[in-house]
Protein backbone atom coordinates (compact mmCIF):
# COMPACT_ATOMS: atom_id res chain seq x y z
CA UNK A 1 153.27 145.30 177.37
CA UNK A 2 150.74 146.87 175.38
CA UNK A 3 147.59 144.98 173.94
CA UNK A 4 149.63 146.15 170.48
CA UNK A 5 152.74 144.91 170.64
CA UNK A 6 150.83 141.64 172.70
CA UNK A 7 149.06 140.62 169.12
CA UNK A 8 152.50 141.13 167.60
CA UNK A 9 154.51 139.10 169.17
CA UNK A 10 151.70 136.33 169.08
CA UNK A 11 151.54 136.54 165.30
CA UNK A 12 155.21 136.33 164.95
CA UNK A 13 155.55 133.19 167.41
CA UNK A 14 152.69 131.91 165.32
CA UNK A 15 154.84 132.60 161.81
CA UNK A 16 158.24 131.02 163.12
CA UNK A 17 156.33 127.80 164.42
CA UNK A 18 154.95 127.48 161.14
CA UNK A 19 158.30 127.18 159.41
CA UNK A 20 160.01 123.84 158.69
CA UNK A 21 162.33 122.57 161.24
CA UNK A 22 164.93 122.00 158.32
CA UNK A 23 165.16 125.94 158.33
CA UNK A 24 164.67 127.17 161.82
CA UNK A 25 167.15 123.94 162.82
CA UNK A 26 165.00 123.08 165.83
CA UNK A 27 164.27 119.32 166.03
CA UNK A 28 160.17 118.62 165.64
CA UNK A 29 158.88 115.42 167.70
CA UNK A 30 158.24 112.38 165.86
CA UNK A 31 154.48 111.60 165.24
CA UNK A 32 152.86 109.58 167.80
CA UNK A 33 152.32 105.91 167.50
CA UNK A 34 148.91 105.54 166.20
CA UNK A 35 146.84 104.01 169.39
CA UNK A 36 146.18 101.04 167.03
CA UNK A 37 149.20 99.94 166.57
CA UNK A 38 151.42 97.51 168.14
CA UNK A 39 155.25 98.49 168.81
CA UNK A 40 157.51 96.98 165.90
CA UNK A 41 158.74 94.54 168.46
CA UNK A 42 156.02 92.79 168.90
CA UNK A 43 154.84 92.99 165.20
CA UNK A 44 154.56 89.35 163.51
CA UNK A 45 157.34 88.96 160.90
CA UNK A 46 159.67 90.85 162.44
CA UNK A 47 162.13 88.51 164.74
CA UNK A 48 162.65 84.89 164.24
CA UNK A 49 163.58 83.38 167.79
CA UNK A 50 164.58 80.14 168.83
CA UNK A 51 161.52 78.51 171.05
CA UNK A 52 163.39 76.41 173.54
CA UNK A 53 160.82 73.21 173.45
CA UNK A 54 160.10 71.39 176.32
CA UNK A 55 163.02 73.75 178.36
CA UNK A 56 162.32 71.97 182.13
CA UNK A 57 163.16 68.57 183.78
CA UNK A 58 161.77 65.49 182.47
CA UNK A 59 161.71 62.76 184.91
CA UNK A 60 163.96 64.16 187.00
CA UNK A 61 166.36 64.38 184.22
CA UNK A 62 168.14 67.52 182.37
CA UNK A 63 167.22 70.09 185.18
CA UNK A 64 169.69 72.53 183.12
CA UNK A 65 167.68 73.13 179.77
CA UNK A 66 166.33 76.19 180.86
CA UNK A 67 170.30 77.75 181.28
CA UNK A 68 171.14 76.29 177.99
CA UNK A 69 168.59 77.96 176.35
CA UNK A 70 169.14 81.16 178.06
CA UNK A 71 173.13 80.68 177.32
CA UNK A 72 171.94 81.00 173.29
CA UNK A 73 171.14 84.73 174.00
CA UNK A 74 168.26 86.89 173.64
CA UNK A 75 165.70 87.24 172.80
CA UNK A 76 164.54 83.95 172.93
CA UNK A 77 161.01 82.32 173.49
CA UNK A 78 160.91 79.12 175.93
CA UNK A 79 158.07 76.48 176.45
CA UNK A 80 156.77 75.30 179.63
CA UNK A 81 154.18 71.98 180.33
CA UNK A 82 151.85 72.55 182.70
CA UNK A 83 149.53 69.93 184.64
CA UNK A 84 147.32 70.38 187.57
CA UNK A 85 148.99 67.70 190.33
CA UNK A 86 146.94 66.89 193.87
CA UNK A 87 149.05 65.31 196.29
CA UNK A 88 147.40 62.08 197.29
CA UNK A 89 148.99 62.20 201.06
CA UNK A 90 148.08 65.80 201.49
CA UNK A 91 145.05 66.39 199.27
CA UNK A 92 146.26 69.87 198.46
CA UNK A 93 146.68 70.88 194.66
CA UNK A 94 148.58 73.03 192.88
CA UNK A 95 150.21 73.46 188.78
CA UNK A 96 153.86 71.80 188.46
CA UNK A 97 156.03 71.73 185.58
CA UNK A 98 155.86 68.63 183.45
CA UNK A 99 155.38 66.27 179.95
CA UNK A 100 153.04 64.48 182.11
CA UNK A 101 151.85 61.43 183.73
CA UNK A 102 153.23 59.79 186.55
CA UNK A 103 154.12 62.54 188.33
CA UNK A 104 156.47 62.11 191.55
CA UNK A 105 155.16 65.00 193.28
CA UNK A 106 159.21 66.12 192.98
CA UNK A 107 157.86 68.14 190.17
CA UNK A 108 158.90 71.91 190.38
CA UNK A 109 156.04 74.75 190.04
CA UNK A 110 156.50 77.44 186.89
CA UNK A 111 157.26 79.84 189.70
CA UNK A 112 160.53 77.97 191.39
CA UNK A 113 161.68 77.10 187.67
CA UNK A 114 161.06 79.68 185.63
CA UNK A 115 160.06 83.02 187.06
CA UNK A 116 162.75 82.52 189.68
CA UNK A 117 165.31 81.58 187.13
CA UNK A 118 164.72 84.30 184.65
CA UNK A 119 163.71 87.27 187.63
CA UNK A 120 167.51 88.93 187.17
CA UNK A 121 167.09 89.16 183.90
CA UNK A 122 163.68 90.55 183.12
CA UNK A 123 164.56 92.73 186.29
CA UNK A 124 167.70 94.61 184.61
CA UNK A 125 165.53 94.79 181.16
CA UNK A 126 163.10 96.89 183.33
CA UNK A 127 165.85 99.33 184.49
CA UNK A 128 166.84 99.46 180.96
CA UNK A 129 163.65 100.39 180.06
CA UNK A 130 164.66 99.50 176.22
CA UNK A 131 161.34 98.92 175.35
CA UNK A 132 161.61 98.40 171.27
CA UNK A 133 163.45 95.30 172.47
CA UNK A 134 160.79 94.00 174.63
CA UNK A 135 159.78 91.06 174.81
CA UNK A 136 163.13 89.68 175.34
CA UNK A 137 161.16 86.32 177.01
CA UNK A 138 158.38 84.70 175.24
CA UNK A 139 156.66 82.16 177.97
CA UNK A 140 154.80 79.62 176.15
CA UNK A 141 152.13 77.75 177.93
CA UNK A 142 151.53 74.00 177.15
CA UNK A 143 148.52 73.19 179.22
CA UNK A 144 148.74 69.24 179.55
CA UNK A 145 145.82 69.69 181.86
CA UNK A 146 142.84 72.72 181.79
CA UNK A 147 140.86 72.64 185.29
CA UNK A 148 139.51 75.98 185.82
CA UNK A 149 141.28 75.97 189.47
CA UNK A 150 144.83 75.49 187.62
CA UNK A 151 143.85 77.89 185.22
CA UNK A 152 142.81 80.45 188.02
CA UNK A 153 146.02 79.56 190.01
CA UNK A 154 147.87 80.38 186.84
CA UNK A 155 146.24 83.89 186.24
CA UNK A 156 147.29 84.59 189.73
CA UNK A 157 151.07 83.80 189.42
CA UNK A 158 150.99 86.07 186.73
CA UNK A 159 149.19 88.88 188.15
CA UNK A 160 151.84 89.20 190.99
CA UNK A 161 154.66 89.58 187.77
CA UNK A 162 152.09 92.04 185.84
CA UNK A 163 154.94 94.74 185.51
CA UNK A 164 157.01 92.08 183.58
CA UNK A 165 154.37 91.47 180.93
CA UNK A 166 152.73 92.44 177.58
CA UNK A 167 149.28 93.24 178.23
CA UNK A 168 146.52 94.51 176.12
CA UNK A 169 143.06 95.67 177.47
CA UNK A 170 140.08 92.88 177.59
CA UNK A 171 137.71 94.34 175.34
CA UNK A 172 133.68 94.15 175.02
CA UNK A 173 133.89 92.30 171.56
CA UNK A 174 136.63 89.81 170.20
CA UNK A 175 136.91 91.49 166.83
CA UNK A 176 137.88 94.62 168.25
CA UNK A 177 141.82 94.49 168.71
CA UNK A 178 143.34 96.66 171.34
CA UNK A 179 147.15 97.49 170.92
CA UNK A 180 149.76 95.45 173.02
CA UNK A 181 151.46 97.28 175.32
CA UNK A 182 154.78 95.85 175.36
CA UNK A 183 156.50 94.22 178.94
CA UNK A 184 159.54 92.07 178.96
CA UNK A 185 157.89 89.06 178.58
CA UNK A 186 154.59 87.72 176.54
CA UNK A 187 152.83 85.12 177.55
CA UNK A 188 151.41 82.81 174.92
CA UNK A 189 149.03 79.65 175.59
CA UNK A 190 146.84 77.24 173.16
CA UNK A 191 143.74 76.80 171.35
CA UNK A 192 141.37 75.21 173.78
CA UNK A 193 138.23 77.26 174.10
CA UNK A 194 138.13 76.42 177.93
CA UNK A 195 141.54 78.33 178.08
CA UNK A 196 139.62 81.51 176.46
CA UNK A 197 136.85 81.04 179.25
CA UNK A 198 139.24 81.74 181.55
CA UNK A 199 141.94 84.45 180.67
CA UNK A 200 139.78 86.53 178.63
CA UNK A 201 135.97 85.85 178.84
CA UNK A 202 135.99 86.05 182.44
CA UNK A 203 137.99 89.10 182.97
CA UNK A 204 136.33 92.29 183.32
CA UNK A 205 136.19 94.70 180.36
CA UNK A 206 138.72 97.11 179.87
CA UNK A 207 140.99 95.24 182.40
CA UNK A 208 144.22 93.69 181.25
CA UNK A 209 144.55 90.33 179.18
CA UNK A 210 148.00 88.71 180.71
CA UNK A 211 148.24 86.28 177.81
CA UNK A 212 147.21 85.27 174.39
CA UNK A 213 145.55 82.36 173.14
CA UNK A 214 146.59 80.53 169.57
CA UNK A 215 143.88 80.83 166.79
CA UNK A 216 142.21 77.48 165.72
CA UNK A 217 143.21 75.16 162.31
CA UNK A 218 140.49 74.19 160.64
CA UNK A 219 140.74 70.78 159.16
CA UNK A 220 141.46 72.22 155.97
CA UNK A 221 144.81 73.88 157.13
CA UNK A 222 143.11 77.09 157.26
CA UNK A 223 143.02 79.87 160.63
CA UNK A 224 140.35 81.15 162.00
CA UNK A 225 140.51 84.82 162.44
CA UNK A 226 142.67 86.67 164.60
CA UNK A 227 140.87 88.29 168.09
CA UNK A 228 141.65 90.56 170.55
CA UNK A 229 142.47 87.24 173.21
CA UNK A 230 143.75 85.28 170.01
CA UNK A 231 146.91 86.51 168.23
CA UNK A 232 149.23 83.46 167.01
CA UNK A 233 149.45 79.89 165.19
CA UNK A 234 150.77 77.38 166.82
CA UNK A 235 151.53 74.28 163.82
CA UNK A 236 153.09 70.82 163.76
CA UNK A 237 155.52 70.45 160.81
CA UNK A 238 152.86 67.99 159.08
CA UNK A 239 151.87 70.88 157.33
CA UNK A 240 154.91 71.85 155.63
CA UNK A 241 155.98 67.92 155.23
CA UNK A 242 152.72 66.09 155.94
CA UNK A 243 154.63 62.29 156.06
CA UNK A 244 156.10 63.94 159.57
CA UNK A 245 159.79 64.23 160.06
CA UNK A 246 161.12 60.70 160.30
CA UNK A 247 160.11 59.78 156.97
CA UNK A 248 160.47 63.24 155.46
CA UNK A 249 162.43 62.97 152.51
CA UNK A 250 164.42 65.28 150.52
CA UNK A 251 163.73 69.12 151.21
CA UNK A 252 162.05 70.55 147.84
CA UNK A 253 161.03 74.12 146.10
CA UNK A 254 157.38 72.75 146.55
CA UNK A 255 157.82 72.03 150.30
CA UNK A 256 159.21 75.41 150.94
CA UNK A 257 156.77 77.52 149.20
CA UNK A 258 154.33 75.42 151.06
CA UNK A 259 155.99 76.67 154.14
CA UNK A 260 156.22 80.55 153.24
CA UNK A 261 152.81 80.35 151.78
CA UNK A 262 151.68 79.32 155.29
CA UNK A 263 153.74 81.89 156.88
CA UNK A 264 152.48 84.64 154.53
CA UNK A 265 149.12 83.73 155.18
CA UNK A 266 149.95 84.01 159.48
CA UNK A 267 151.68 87.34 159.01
CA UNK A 268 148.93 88.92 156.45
CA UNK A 269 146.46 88.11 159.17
CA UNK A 270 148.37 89.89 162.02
CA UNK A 271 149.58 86.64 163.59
CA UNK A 272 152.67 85.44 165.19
CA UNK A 273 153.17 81.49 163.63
CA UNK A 274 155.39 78.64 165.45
CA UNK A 275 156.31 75.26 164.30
CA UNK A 276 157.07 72.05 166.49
CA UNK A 277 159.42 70.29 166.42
CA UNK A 278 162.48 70.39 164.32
CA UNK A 279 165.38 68.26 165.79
CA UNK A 280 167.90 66.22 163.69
CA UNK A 281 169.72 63.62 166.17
CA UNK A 282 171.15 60.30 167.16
CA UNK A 283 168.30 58.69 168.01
CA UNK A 284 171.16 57.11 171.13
CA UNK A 285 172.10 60.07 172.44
CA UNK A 286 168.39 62.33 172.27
CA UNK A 287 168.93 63.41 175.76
CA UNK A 288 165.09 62.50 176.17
CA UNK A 289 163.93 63.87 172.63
CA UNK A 290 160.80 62.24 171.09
CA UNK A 291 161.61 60.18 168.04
CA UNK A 292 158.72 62.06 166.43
CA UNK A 293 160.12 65.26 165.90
CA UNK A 294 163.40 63.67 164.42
CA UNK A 295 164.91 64.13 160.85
CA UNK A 296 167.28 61.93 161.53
CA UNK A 297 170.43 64.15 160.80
CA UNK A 298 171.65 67.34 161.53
CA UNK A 299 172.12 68.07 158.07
CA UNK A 300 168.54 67.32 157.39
CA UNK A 301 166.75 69.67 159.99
CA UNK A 302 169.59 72.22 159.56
CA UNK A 303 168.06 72.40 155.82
CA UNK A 304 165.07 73.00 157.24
CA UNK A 305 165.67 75.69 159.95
CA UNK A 306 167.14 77.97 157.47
CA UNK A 307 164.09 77.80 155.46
CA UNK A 308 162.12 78.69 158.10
CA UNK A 309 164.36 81.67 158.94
CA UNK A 310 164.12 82.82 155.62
CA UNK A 311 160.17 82.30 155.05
CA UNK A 312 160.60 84.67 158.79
CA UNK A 313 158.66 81.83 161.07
CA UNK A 314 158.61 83.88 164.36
CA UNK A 315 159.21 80.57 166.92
CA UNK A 316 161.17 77.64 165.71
CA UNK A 317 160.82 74.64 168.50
CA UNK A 318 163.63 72.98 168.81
CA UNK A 319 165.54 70.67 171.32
CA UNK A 320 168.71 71.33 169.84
CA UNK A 321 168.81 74.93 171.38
CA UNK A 322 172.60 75.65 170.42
CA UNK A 323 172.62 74.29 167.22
CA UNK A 324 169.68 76.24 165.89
CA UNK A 325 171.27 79.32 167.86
CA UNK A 326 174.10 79.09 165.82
CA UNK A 327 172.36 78.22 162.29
CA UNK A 328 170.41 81.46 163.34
CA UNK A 329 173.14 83.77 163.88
CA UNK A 330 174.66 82.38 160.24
CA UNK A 331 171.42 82.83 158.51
CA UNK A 332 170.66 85.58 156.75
CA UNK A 333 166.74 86.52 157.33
CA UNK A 334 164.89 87.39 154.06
CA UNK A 335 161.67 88.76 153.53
CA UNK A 336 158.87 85.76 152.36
CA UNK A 337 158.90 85.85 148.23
CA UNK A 338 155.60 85.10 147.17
């Protein structure tokens, strides 16, 4: 080919590339996701979920919460207690699931209960590979106990299940906020500062951050600000109903702007928000609920969850798993009116 005809055939490939795809009929690629951004998935705001509270035995009682909250569907978010147990005949040590105190050293690790039970599952999501549905498992952490050795033995137990989790790079400042990349399951944990110490301050820079803390409440109601380590708010319902569910009254307009004012306020600050716990039961058959968290009625806290689906609260802890699935699959989601 001549140098000529060379430059001609450039220019031309150069003129037909420049046309709209709408005339030549070739398909153009989508733009890419900016670097900054998280997947929609994992965006706050965008899923409310059921958070299975307390989903593990409880003095060797009501082994099979975990299956009844993974018989609701998912996605789904479940909570697991953690304490640091040393056996007193053996003097070794290691994290079991628990409320707490006594333990009966019958108490199963988050390994044998949960990783086990879920592996099938996060396993086929992988060969799916459907990633704007991931996570499909939110894990939250409820540290009864924070030794740095449980904490350590923790961040190992996840680093052998990396592949299955949302991870985002541990970066040199906390203000600067690294994108998510998105796994199966995220891994969520609490406020205390010694928790920070361990799974972000002491990992290296630039490696990966297996879980994320919950941003402090000041005692004003307010949140601090959202970090790279720190990306959720974890509430009690005293601050949509501050007399605490038994002696809440009747649900009201004020309560539930209260409640999507909150929720606003999460979501404008690029955090995921949870409230605990909203249960409505006979206080005789509570299948070890605490009388805390009750409303007394299912009509009651059934008010109640649908106004937190519609103000878009991303977890909802409950103990009544498939009566708020059900409420949740009725309930139409609306955007928070302000």
């Amino acid at each position: 080919m001549t140098r000529r005809r060379t430059v001609a055939v450039l220019l031309i490939s150069a003129a037909l590339a420049a046309i709209p795809s709408q005339i030549t009929g070739q398909r153009s690629e989508p733009p890419a996701r900016p670097p900054s951004a998280d997947p929609s998935s994992l965006r706050p705001g965008t899923r409310v979920l059921l958070d299975a509270h307390n989903a593990y035995p409880d003095d060797g009682q009501w082994a099979d919460r975990i299956d009844r909250a993974l018989a609701t569907g998912l996605p789904l978010a479940i909570e697991q207690d953690l304490a640091w147990y040393r056996d007193p005949a053996t003097g070794r040590a290691r994290s079991i699931v628990t409320h707490g105190e006594p333990f009966t050293g019958q108490e199963p690790t988050l390994e044998d209960y949960f990783i086990q039970r879920v592996r099938s599952l996060i396993e086929q999501a992988l060969r799916d590979n459907r990633r704007e549905t991931w996570p499909v498992l939110v894990l939250n952490l409820d540290f009864k106990t924070d030794e740095p050795e449980h904490h350590h033995a923790i961040w190992d137990l996840l680093g052998r299940y990396q592949s299955w989790l949302c991870t985002a790079p541990r970066t040199a400042s906390a203000d600067a906020i690294a994108p998510i990349e998105a796994g199966p399951v995220l891994v969520l944990t609490g406020e205390a500062d010694e928790q920070e110490r361990s799974f972000n301050d002491a990992v290296p820079t630039g490696e990966r951050l297996r879980l994320f803390g919950a941003v402090h409440r000041r005692p004003d109601g307010t949140l601090t600000p959202k970090s790279n380590y720190r990306r959720w708010s974890n509430n009690p319902w005293s601050a949509i109903e501050p007399e605490g569910q038994p002696k809440a009254g009747a649900w009201t307009p004020e309560d539930e702007q209260r409640l999507r004012d909150l929720v606003a306020a999460a979501h404008d600050a690029g955090l995921w928000i949870r409230f605990y716990t909203l249960n409505g039961h006979d206080p005789v058959r509570n299948s070890g609920w605490s009388a805390s968290y009750n409303f007394g009625s299912l009509e009651a806290v059934t008010e109640r969850w649908r106004a937190a689906i519609r103000a878009g609260v991303d977890f909802v802890a409950v103990d009544q798993y498939e009566e708020f699935a059900e409420v949740l699959r009725t309930t139409i989601a609306r955007p928070t009116v302000r």
